[in-house]
C-alpha atoms as a PDB file:
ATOM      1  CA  UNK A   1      96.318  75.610  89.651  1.00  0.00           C
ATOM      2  CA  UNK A   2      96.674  76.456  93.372  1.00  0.00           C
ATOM      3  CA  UNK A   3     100.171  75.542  94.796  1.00  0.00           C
ATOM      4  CA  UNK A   4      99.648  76.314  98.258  1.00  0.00           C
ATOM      5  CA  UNK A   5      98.872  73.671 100.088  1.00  0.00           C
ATOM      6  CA  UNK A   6     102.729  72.403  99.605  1.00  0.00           C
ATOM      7  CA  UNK A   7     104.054  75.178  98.237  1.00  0.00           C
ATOM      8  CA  UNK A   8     107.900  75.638  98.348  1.00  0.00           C
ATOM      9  CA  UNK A   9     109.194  78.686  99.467  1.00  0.00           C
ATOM     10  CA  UNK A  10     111.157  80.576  96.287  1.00  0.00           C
ATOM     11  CA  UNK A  11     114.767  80.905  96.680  1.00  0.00           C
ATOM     12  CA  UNK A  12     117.208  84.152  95.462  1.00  0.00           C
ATOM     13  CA  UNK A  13     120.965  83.550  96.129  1.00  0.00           C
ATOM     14  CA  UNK A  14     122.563  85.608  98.665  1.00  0.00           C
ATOM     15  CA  UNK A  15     125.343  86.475  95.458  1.00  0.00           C
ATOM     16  CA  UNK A  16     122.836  88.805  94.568  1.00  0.00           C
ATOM     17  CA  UNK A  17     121.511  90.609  97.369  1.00  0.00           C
ATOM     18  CA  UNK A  18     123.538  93.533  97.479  1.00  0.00           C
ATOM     19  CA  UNK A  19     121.461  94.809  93.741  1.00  0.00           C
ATOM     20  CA  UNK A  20     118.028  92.835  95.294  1.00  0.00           C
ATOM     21  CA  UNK A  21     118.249  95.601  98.664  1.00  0.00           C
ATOM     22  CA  UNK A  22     119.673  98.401  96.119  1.00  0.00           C
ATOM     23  CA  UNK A  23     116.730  97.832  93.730  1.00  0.00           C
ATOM     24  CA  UNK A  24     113.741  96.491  96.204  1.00  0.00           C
ATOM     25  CA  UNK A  25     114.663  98.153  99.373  1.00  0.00           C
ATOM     26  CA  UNK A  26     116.747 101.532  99.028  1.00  0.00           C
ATOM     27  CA  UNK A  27     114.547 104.666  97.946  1.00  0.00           C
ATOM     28  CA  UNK A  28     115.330 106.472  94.505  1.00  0.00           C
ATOM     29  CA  UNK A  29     118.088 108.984  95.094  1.00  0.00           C
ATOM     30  CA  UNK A  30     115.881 112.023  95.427  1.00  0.00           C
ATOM     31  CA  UNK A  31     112.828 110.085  96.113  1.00  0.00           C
ATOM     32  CA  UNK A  32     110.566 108.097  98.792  1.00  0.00           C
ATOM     33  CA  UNK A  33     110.043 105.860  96.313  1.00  0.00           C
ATOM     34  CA  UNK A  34     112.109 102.311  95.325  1.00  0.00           C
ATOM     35  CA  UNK A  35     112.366 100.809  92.122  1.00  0.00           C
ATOM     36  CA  UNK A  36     110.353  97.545  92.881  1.00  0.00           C
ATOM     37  CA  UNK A  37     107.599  97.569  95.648  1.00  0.00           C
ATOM     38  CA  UNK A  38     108.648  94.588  96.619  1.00  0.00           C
ATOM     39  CA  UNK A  39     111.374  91.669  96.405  1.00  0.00           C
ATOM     40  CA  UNK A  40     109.181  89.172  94.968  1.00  0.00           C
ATOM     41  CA  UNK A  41     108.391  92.135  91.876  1.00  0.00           C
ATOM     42  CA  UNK A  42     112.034  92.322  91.554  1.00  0.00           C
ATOM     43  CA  UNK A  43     112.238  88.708  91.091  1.00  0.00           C
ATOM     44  CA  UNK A  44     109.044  88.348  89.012  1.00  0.00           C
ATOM     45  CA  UNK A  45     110.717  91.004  86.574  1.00  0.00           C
ATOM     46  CA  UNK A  46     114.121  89.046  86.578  1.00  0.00           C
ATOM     47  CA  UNK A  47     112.852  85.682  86.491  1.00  0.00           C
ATOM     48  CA  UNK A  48     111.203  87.231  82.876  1.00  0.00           C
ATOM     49  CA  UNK A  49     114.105  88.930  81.871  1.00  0.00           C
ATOM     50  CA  UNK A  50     115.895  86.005  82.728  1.00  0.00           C
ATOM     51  CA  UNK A  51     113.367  83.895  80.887  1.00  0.00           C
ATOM     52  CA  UNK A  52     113.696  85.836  77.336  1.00  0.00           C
ATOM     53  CA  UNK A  53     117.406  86.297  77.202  1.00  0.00           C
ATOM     54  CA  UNK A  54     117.524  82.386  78.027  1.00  0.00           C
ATOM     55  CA  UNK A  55     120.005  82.900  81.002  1.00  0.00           C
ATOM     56  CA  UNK A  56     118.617  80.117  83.130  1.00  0.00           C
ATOM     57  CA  UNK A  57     121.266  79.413  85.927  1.00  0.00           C
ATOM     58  CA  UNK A  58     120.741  77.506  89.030  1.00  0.00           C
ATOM     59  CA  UNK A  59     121.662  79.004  92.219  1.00  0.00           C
ATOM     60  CA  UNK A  60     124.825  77.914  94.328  1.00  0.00           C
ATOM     61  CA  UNK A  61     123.331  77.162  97.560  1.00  0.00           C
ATOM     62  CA  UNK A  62     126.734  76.872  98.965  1.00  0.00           C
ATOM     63  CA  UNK A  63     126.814  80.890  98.122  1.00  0.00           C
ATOM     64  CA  UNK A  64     123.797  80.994 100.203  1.00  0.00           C
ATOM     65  CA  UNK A  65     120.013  82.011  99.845  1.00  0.00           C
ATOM     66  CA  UNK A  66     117.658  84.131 101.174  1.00  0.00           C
ATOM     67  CA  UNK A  67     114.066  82.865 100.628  1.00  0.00           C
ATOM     68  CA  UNK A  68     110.419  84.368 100.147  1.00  0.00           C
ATOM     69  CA  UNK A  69     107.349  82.405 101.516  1.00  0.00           C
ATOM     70  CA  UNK A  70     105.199  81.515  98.463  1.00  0.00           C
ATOM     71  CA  UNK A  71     102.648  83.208  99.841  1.00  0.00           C
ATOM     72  CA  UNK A  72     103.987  86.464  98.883  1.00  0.00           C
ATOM     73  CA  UNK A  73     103.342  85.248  95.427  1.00  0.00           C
ATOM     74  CA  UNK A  74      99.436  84.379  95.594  1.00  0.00           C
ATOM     75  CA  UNK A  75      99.070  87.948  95.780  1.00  0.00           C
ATOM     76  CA  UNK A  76      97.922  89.469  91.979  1.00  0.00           C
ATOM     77  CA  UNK A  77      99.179  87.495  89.317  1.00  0.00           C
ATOM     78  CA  UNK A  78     102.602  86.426  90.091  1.00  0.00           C
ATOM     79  CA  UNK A  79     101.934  82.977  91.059  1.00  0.00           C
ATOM     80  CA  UNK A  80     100.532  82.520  87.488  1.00  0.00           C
ATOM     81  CA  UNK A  81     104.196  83.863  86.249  1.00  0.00           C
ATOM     82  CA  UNK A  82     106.038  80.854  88.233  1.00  0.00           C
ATOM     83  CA  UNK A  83     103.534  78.216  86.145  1.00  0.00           C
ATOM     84  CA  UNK A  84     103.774  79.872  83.184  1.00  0.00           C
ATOM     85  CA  UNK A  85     107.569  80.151  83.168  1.00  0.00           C
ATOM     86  CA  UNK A  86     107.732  76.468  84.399  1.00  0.00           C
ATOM     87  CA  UNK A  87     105.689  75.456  81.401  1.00  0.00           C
ATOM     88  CA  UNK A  88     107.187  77.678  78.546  1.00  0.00           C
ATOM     89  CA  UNK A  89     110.625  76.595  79.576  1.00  0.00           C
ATOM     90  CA  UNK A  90     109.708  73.102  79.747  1.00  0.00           C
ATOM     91  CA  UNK A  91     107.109  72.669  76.744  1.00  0.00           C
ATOM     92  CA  UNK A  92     105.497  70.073  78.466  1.00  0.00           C
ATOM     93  CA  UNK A  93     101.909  70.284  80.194  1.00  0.00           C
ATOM     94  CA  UNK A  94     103.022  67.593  83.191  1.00  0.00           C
ATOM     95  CA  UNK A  95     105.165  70.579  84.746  1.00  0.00           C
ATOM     96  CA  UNK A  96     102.581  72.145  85.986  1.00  0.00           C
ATOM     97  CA  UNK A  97     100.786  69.367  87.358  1.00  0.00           C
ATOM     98  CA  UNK A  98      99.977  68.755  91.463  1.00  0.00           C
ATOM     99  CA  UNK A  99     103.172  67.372  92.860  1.00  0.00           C
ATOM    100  CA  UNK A 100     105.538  69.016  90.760  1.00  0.00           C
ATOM    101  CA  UNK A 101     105.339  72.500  92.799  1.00  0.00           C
ATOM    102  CA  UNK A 102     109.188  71.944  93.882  1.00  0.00           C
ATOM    103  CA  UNK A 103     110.136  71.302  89.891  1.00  0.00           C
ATOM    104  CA  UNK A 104     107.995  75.268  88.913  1.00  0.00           C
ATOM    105  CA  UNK A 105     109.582  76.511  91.749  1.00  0.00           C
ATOM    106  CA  UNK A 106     112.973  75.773  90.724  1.00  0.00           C
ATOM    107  CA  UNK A 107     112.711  76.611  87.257  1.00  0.00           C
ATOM    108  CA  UNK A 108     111.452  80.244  88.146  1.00  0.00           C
ATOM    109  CA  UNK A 109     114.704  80.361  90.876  1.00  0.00           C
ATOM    110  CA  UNK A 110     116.949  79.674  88.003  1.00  0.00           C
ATOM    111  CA  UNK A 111     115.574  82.619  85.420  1.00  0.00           C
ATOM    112  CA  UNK A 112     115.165  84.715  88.402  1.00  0.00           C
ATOM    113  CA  UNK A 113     118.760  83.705  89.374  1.00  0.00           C
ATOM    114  CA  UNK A 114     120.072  84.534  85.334  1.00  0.00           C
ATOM    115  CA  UNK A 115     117.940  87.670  85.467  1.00  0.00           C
ATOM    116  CA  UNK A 116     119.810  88.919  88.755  1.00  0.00           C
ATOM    117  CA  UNK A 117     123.054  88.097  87.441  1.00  0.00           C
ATOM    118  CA  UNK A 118     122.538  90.149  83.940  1.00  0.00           C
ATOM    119  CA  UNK A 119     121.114  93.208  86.048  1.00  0.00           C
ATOM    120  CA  UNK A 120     124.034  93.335  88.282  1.00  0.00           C
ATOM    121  CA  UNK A 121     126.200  93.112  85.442  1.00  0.00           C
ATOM    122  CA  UNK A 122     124.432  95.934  83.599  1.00  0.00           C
ATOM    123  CA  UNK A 123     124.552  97.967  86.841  1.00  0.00           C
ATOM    124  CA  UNK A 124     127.976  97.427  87.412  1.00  0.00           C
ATOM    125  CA  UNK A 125     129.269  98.189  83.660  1.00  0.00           C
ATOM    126  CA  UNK A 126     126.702 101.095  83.921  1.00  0.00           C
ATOM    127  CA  UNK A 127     128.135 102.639  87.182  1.00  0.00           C
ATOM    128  CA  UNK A 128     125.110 105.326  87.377  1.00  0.00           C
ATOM    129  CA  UNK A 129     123.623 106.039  90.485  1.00  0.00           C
ATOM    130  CA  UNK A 130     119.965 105.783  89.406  1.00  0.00           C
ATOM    131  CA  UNK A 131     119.251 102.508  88.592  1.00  0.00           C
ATOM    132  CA  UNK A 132     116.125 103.054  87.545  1.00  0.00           C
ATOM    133  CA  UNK A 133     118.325 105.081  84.818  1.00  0.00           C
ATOM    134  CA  UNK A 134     120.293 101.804  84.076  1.00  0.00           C
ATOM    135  CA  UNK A 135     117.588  99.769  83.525  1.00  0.00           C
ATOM    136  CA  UNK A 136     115.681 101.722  81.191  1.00  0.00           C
ATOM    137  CA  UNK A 137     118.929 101.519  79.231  1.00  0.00           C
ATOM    138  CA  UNK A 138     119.336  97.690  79.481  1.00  0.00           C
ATOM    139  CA  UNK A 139     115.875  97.335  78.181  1.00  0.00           C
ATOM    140  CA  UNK A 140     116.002  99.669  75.100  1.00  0.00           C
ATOM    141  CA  UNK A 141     119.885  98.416  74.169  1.00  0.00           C
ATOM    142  CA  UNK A 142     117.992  94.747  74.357  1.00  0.00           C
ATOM    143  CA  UNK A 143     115.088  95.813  71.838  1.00  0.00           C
ATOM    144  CA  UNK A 144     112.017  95.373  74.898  1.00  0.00           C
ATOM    145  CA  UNK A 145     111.357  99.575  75.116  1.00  0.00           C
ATOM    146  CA  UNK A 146     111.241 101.113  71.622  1.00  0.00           C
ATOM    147  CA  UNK A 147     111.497 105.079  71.663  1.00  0.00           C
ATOM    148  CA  UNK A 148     108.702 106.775  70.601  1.00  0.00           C
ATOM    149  CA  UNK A 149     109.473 108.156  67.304  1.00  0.00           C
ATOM    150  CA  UNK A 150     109.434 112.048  67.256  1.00  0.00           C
ATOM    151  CA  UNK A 151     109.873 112.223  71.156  1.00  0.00           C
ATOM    152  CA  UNK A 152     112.963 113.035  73.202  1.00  0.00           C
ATOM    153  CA  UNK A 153     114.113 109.840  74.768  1.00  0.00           C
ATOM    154  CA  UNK A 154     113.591 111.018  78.266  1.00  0.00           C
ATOM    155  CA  UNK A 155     114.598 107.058  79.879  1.00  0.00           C
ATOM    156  CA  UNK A 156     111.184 107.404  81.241  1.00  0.00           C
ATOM    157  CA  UNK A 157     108.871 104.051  80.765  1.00  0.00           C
ATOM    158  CA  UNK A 158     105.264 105.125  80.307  1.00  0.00           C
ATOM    159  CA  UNK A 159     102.303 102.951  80.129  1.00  0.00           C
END
């Protein structure tokens, strides 16, 4: 399935942009590095997060947006991620058929948008300054990183 011919740009609501620059833009404290390479990874990973908590919430334009061209998310697999969102939360095949783009697009907005919001509440409850930190917490207090048993829980993720 190839959206690109009419391929809607994918929205991110400007509530949220303060933790989307903190987490995709801002280097590591002590580091060159940031969190997410990019803003559409940080999105990819909250429109999933999002997705499995079931915190599906559609964004307030009238709060603003800040948009991505979809062509940003041809690259590697994450254009796959907006179908197969659309279609899991949907159950229904004719989601994902030509002429529904707008329909997938939304859909992955509104995890994304639910993802965003439970990161930035976890960040703010958390108040650490390495957010990479905070997140490794959120995802082991939610059951998605297990601890290696007979290792020191460093709150390093390893693949």
């Amino acid at each position: 399935m190839n959206m690109a011919a009419r391929a809607p740009n994918i929205n991110r609501s400007r509530v949220y942009e303060d933790i989307v620059q903190r987490l995709a833009a801002q280097a590591l404290p002590g580091t060159d590095r940031r969190l997410f390479p990019t803003i559409r990874e940080l999105l990819c990973f909250a429109a999933v997060l999002g997705y499995s908590e079931n915190r599906k919430v559609p964004l307030d334009k009238t709060q603003g947006v800040e948009d991505i061209s979809y062509q940003q998310f041809e690259r590697g697999d994450a254009e796959n991620l907006i179908y197969l969102i659309a279609l899991a939360d949907s159950q229904n095949v004719d989601v994902i058929r030509e002429d529904n783009e707008d329909e997938c697009a939304r859909i992955f907005e509104e995890y994304a948008n639910g993802g965003l919001g439970l990161i930035k509440d976890y960040l703010l409850r958390d108040g650490g300054e390495y957010p990479d930190r905070a997140l490794t917490r959120l995802l082991h207090e939610r059951g998605y990183l297990k601890a290696v048993q007979g290792e020191p829980d460093t709150g390093a993720i390893s693949f």
